[in-house]
N, C-alpha and C. Protein backbone atom coordinates (compact mmCIF):
# COMPACT_ATOMS: atom_id res chain seq x y z
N UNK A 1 22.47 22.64 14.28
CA UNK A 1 21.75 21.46 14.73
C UNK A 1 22.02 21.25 16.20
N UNK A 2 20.69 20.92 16.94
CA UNK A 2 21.29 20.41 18.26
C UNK A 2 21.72 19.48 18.68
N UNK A 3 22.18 19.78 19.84
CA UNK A 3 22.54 17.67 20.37
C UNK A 3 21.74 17.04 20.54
N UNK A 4 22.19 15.72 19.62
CA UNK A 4 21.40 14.53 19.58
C UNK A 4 20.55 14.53 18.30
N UNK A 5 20.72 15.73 17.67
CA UNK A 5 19.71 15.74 16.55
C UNK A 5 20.53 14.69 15.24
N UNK A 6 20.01 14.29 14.43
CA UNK A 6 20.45 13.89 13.16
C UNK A 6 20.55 14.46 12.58
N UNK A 7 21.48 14.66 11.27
CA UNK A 7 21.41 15.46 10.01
C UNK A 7 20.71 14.53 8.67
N UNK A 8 20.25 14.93 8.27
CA UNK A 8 19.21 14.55 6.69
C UNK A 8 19.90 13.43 6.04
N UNK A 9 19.64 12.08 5.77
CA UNK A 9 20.28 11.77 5.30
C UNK A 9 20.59 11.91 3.74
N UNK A 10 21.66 11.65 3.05
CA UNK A 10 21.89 12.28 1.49
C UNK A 10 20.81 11.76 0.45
N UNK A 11 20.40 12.30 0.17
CA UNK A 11 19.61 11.84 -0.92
C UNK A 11 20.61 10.68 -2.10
N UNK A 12 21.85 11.30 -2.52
CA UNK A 12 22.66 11.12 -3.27
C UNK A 12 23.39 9.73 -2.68
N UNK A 13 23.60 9.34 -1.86
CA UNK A 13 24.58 8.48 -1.46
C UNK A 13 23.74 7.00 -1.65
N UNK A 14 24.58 6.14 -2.01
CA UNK A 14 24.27 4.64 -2.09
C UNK A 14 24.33 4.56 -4.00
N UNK A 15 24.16 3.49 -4.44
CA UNK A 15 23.80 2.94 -6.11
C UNK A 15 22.55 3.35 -6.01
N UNK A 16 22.09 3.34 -7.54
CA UNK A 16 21.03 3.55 -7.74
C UNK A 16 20.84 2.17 -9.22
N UNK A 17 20.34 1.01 -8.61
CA UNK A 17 19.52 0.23 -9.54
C UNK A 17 18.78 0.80 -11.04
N UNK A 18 19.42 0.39 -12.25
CA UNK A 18 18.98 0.56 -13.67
C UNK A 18 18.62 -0.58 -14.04
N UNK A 19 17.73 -0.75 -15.00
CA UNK A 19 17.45 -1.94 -15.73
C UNK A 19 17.16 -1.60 -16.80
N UNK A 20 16.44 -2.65 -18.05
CA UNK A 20 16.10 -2.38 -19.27
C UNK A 20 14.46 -1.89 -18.85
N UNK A 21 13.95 -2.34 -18.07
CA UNK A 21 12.51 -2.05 -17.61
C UNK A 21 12.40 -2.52 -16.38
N UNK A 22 10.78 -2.08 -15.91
CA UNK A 22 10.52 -1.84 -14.65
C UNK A 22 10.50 -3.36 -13.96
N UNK A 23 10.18 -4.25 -14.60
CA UNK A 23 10.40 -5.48 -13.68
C UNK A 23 11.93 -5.58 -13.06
N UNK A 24 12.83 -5.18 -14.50
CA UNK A 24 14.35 -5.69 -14.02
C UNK A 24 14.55 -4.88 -13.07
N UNK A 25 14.76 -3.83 -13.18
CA UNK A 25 14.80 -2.85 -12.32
C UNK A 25 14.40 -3.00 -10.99
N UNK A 26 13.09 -3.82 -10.48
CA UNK A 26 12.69 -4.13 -9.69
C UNK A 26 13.36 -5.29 -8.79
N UNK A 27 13.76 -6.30 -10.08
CA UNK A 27 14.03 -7.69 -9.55
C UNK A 27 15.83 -7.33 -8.94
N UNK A 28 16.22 -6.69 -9.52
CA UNK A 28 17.75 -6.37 -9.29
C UNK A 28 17.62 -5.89 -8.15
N UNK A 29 16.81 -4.71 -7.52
CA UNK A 29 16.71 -4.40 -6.18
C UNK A 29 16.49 -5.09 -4.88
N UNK A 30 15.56 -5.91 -5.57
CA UNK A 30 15.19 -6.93 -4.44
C UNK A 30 15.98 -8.13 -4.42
N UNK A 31 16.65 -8.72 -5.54
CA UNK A 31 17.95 -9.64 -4.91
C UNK A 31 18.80 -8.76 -4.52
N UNK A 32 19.47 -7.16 -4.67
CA UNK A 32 20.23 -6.41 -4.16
C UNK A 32 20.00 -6.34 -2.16
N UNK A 33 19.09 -6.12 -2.21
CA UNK A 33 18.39 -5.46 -0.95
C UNK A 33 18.30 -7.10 -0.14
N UNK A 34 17.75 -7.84 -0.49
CA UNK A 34 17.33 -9.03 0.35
C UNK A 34 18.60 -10.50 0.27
N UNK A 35 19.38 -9.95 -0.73
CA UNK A 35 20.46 -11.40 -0.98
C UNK A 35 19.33 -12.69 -1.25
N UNK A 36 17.74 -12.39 -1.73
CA UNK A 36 17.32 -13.82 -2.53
C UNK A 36 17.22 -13.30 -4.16
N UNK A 37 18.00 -14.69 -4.48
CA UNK A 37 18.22 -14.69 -6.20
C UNK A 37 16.53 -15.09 -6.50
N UNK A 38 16.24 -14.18 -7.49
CA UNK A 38 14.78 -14.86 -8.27
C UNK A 38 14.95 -16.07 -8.88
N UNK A 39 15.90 -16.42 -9.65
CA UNK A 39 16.56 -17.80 -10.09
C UNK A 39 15.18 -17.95 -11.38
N UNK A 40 15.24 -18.88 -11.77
CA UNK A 40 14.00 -19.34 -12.95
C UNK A 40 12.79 -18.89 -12.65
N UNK A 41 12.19 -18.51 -11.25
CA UNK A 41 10.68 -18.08 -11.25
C UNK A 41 10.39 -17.24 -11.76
N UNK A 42 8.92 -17.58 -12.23
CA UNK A 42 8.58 -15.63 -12.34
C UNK A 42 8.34 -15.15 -11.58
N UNK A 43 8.00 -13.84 -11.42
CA UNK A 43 8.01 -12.28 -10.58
C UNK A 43 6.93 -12.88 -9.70
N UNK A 44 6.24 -12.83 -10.14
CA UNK A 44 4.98 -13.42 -8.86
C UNK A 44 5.17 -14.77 -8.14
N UNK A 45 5.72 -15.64 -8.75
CA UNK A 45 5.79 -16.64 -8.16
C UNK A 45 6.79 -17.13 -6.98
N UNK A 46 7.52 -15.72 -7.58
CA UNK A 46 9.03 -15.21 -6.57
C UNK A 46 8.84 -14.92 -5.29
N UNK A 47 7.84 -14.09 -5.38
CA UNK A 47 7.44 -13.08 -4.30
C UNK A 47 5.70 -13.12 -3.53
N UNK A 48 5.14 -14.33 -4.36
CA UNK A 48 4.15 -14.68 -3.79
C UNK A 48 3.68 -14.57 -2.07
N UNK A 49 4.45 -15.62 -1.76
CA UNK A 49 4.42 -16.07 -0.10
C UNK A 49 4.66 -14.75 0.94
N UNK A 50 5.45 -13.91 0.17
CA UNK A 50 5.85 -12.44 1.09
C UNK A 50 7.04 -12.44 1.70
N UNK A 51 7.57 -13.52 1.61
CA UNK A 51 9.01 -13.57 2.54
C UNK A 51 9.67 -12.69 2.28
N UNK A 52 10.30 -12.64 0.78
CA UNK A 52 10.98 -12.09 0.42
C UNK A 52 10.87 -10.63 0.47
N UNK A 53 9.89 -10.14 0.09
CA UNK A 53 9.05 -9.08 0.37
C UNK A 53 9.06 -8.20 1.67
N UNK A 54 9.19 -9.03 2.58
CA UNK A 54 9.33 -8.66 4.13
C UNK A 54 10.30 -8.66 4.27
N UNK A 55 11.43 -9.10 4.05
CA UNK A 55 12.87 -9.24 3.83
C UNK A 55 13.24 -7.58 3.76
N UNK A 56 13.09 -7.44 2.31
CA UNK A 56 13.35 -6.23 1.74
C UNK A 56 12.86 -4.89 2.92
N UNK A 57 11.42 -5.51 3.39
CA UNK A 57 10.94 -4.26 4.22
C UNK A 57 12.06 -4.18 5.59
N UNK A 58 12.20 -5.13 5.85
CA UNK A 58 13.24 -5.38 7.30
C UNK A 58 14.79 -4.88 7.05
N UNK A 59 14.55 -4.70 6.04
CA UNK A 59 16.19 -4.76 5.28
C UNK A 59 16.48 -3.18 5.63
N UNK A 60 15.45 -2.52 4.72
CA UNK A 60 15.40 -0.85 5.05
C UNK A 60 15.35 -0.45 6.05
N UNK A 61 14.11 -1.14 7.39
CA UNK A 61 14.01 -0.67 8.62
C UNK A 61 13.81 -1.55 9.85
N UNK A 62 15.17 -2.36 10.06
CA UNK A 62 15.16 -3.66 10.59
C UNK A 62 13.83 -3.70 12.03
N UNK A 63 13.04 -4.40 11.73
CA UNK A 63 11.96 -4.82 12.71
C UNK A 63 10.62 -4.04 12.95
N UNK A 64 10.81 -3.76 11.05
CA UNK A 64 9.10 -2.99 10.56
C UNK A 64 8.13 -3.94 10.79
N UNK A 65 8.39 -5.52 10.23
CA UNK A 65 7.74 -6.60 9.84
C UNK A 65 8.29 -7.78 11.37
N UNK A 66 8.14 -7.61 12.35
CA UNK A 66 8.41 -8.62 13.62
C UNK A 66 8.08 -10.02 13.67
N UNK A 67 7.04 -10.11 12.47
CA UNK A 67 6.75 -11.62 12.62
C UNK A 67 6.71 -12.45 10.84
N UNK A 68 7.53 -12.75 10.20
CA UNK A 68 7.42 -13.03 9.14
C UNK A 68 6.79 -14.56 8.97
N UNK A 69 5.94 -15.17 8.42
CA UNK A 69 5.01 -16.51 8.17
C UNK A 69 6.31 -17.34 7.58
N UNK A 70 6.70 -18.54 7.94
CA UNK A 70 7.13 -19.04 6.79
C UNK A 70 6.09 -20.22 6.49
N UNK A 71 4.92 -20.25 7.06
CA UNK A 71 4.00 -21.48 6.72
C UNK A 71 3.67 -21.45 4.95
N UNK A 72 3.54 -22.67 5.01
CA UNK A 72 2.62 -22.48 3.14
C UNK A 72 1.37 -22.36 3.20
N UNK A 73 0.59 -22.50 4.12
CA UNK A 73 -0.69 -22.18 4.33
C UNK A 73 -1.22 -20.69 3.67
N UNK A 74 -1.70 -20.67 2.94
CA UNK A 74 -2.30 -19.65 1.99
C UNK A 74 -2.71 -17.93 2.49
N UNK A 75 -3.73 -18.38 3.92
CA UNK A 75 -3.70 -17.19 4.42
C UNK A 75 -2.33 -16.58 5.27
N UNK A 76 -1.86 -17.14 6.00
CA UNK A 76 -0.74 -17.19 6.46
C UNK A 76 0.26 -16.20 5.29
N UNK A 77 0.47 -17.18 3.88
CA UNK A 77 1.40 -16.35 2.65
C UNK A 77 1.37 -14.83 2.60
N UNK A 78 -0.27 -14.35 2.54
CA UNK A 78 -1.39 -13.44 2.36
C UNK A 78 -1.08 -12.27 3.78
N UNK A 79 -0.81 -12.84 5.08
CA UNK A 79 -0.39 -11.93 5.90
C UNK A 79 0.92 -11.48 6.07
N UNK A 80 1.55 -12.00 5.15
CA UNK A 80 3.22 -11.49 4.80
C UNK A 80 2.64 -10.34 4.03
N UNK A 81 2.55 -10.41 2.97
CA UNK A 81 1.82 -9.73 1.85
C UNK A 81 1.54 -8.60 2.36
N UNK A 82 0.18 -8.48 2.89
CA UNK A 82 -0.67 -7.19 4.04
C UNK A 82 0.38 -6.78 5.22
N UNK A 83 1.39 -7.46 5.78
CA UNK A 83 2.27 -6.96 6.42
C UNK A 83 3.23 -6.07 5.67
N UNK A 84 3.77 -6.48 4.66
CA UNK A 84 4.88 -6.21 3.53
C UNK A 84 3.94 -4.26 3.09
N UNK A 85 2.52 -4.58 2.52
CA UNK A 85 2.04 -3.54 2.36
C UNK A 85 1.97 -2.50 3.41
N UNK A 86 1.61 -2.50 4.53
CA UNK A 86 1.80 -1.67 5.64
C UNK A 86 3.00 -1.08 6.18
N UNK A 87 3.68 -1.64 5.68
CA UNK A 87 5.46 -1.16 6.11
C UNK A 87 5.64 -0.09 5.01
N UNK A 88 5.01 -0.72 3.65
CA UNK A 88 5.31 0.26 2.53
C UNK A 88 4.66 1.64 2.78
N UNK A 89 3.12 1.73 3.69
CA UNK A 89 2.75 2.84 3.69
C UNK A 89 3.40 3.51 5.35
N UNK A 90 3.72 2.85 6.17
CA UNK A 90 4.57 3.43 7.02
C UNK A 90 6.10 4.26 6.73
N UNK A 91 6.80 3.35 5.22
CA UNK A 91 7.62 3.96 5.25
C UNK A 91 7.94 5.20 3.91
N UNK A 92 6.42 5.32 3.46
CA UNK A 92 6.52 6.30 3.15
C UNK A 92 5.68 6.31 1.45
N UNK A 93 5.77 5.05 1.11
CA UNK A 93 4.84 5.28 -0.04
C UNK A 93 3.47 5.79 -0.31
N UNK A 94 3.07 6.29 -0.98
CA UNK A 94 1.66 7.02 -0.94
C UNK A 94 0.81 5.92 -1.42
N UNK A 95 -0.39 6.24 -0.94
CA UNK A 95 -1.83 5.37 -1.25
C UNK A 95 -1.48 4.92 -2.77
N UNK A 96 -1.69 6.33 -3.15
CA UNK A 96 -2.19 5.66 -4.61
C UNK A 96 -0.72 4.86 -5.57
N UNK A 97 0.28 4.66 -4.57
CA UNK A 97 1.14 3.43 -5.02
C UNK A 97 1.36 2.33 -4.34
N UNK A 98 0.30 1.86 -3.92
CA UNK A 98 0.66 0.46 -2.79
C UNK A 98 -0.25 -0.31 -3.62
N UNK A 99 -0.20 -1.32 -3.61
CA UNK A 99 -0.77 -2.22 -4.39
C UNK A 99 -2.08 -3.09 -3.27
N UNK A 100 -2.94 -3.93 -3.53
CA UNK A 100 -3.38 -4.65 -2.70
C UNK A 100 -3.10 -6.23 -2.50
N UNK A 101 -3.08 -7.07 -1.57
CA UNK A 101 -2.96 -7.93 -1.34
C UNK A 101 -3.03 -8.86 -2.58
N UNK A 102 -3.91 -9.39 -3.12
CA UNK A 102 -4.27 -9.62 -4.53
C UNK A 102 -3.69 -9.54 -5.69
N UNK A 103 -3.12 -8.33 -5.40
CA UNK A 103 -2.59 -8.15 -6.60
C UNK A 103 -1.19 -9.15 -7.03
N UNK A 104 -0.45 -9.19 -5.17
CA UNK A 104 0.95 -9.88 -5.63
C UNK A 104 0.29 -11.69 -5.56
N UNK A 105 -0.70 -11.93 -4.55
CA UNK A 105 -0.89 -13.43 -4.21
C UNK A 105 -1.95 -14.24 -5.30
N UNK A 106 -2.54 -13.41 -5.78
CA UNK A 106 -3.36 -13.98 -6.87
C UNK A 106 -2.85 -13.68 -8.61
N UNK A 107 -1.31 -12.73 -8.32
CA UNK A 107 -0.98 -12.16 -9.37
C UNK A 107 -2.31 -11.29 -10.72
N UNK A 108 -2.83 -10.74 -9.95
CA UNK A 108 -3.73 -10.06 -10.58
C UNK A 108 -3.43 -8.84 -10.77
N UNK A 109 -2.59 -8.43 -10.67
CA UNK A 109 -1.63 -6.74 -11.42
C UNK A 109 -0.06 -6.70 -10.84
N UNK A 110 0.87 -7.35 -11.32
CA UNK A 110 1.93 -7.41 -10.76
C UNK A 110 2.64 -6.02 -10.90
N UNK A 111 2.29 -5.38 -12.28
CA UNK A 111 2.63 -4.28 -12.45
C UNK A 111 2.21 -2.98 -11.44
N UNK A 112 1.24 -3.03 -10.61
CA UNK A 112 0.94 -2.56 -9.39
C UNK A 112 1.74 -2.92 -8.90
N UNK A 113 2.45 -3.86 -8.46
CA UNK A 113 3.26 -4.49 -7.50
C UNK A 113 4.52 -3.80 -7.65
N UNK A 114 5.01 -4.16 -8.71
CA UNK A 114 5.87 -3.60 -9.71
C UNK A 114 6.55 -1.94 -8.70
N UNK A 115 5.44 -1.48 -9.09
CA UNK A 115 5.35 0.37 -9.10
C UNK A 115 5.50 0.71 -7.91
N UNK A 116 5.09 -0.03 -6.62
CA UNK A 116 5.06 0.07 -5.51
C UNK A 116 6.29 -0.34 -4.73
N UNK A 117 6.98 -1.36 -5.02
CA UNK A 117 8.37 -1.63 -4.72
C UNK A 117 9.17 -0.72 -5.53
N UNK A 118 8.91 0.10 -6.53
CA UNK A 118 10.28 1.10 -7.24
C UNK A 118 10.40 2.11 -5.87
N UNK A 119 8.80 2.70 -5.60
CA UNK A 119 8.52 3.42 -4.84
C UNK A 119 8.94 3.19 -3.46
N UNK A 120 8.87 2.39 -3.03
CA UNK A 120 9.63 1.88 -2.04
C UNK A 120 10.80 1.41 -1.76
N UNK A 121 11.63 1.51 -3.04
CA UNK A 121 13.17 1.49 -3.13
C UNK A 121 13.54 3.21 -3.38
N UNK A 122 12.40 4.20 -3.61
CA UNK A 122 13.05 5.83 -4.00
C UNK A 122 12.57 5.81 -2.85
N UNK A 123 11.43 5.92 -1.86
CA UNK A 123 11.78 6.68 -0.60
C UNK A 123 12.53 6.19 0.21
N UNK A 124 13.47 4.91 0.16
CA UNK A 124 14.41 4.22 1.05
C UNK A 124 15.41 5.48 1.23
N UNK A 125 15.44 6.24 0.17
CA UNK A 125 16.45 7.52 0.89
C UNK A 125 16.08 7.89 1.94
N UNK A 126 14.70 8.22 2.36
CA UNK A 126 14.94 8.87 3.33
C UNK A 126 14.98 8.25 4.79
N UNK A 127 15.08 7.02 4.72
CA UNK A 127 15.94 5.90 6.16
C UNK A 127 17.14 6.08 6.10
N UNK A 128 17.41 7.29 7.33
CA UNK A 128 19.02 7.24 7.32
C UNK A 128 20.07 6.34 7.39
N UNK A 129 19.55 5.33 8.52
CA UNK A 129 20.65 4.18 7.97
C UNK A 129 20.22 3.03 7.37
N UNK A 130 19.49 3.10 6.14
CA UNK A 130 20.00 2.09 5.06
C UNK A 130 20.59 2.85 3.79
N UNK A 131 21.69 2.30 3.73
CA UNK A 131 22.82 2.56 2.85
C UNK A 131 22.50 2.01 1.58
N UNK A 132 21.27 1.82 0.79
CA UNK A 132 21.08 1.25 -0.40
C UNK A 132 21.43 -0.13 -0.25
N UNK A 133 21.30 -0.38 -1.89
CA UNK A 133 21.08 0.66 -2.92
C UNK A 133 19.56 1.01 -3.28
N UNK A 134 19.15 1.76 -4.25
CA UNK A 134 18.07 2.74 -4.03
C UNK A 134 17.49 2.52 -5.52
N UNK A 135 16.22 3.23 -5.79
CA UNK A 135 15.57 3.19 -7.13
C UNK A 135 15.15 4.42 -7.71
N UNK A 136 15.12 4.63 -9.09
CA UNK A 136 14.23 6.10 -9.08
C UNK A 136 15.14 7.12 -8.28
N UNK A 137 14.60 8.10 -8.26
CA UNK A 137 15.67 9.39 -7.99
C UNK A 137 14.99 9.99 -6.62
N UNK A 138 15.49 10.25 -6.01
CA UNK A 138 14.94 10.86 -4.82
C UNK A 138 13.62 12.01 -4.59
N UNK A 139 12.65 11.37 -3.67
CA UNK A 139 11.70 11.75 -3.70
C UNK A 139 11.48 13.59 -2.75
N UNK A 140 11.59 14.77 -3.16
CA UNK A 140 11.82 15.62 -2.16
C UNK A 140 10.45 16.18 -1.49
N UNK A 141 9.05 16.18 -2.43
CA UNK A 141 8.45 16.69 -2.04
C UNK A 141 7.61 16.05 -1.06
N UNK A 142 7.34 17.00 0.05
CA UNK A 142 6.15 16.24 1.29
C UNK A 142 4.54 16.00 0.77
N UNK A 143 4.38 14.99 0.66
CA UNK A 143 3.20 14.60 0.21
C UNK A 143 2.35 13.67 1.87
N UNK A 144 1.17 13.93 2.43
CA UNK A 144 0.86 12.87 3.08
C UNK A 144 -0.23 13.25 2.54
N UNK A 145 -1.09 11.65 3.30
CA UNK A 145 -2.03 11.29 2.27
C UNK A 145 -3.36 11.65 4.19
N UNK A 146 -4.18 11.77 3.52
CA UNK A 146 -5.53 11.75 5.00
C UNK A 146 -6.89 11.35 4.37
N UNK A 147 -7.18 10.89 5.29
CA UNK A 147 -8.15 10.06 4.65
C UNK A 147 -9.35 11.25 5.01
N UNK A 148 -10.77 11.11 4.16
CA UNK A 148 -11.44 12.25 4.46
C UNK A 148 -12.46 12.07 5.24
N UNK A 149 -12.82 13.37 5.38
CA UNK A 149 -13.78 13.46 6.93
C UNK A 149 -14.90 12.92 6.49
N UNK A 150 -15.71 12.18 7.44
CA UNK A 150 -16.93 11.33 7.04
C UNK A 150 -17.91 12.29 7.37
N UNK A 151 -18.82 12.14 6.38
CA UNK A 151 -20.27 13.00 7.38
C UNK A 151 -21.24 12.30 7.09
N UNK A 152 -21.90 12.49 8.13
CA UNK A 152 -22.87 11.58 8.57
C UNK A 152 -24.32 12.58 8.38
N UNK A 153 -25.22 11.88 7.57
CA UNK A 153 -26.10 11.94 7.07
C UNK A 153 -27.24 12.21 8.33
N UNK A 154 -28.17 12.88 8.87
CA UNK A 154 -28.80 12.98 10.01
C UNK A 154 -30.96 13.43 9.73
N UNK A 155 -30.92 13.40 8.35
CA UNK A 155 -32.08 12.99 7.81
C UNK A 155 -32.12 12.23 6.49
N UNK A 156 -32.98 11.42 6.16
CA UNK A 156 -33.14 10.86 5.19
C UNK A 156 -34.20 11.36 4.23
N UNK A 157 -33.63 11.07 3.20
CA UNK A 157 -34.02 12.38 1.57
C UNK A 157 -34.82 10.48 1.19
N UNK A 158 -36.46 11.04 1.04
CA UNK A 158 -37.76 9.91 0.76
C UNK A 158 -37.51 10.44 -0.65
N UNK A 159 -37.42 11.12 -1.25
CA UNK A 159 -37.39 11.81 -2.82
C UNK A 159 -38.97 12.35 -2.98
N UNK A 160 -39.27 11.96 -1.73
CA UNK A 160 -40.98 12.75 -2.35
C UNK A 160 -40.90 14.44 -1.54
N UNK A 161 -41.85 15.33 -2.25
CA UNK A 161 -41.71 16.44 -1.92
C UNK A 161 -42.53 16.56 -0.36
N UNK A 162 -41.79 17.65 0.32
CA UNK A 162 -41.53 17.59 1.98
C UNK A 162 -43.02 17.39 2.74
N UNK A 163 -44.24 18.13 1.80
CA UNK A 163 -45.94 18.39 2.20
C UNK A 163 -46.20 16.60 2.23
N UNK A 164 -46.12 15.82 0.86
CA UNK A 164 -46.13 14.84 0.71
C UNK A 164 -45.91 13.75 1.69
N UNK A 165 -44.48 14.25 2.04
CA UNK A 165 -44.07 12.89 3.23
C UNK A 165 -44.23 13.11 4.24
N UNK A 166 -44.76 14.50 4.97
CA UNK A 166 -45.22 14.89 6.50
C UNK A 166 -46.52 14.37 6.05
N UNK A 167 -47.54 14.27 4.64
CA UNK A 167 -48.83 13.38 5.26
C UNK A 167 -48.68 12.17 5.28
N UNK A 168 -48.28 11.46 4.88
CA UNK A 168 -47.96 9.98 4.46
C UNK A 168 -47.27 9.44 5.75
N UNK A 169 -46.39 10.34 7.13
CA UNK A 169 -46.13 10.33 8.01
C UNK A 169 -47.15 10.76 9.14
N UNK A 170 -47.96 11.58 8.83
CA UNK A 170 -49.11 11.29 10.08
C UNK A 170 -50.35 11.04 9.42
N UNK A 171 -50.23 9.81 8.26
CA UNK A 171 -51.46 9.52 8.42
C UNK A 171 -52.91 9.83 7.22
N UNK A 172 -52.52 11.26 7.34
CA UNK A 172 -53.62 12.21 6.20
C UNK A 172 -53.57 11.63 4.73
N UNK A 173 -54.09 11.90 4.24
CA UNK A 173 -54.66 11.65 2.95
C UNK A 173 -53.98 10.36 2.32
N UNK A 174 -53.89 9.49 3.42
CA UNK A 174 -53.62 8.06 2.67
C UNK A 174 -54.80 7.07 2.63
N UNK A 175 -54.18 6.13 1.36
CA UNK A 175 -55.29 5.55 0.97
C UNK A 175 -54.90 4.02 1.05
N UNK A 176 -55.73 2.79 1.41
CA UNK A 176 -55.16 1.66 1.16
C UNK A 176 -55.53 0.81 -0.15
N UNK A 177 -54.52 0.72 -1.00
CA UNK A 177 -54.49 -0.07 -2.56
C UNK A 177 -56.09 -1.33 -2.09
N UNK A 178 -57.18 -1.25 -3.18
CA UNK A 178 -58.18 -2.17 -3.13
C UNK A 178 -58.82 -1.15 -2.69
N UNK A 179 -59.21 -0.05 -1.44
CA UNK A 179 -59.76 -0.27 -0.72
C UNK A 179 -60.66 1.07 -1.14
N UNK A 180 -61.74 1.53 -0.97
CA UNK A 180 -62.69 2.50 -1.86
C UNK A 180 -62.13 3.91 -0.67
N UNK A 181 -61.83 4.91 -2.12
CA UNK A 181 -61.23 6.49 -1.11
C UNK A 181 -62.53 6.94 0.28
């Protein structure tokens, strides 16, 4: 290795969070990771506003999330949230495990939510300095995600056959509805 380089950090090193299921599992990490107790709420109602949420993201990679809301103002809650999600795909979770906005603020699939914070407690291995603790088992394979190439359409398909719409385009053998051929 050269100077100045880093070495990998361990996959192996830090706790690794168990539960009876994926919520506990979840909720243990995130009072682990953030020092807030869920206390009597439920899961969504916990993690609604995003604080906490952003917490956790700052926690792994202090000053992913630079501006955290503490307003109660609704949209405001909602840009914790969409902030919280963007850190998750910066720091490494794949598309098809990030949840959408919605899902945690309107609680409309928490279990999305759910899946996306495990995922974001297994690739916390690979932030060398956060020291856990961690979820799920270490993620080794390189996966990135790209979004796909657009193509752009440069004639338009009339569905009528090609003789058809070159007359109907200059004109020829059209007829006007009422009017005698």
């Amino acid at each position: 290795m050269g100077a100045g380089a880093k070495a990998a950090p361990d996959p192996s090193r830090g706790e690794t969070i168990t539960g009876s299921d994926l919520e506990e599992e979840v909720t243990k990490w995130i009072e682990a990771v953030s020092g807030e107790m869920k206390g009597e709420k439920s899961f969504g109602q916990w993690l609604k506003d995003g604080q906490v949420v952003c917490k956790v993201a700052n926690s792994i990679q202090p000053g992913i999330i630079p501006a955290v809301n503490a307003s109660k103002m609704p949209f405001k809650q909602m840009e914790n949230v969409t902030a919280f999600i963007k850190a998750c795909r910066s720091l490494g979770v794949l598309e098809k495990d990030v949840f959408s906005t919605v899902d945690l603020f309107e609680a409309k699939n928490l279990v999305s939510v759910q899946r996306c914070i495990f995922n974001l407690g297994s690739v916390a291995r690979r932030i060398p300095d956060f020291p856990g603790p961690f979820l799920g088992v270490a993620q080794n394979a390189k996966v990135e995600d790209a979004k796909r190439k657009s193509q752009v359409t440069t004639t338009q398909y009339t569905g009528l056959r090609q003789d058809i719409a070159d007359e109907l385009r200059t004109g020829h053998n059209v007829r006007v509805a009422g009017q005698p051929p």
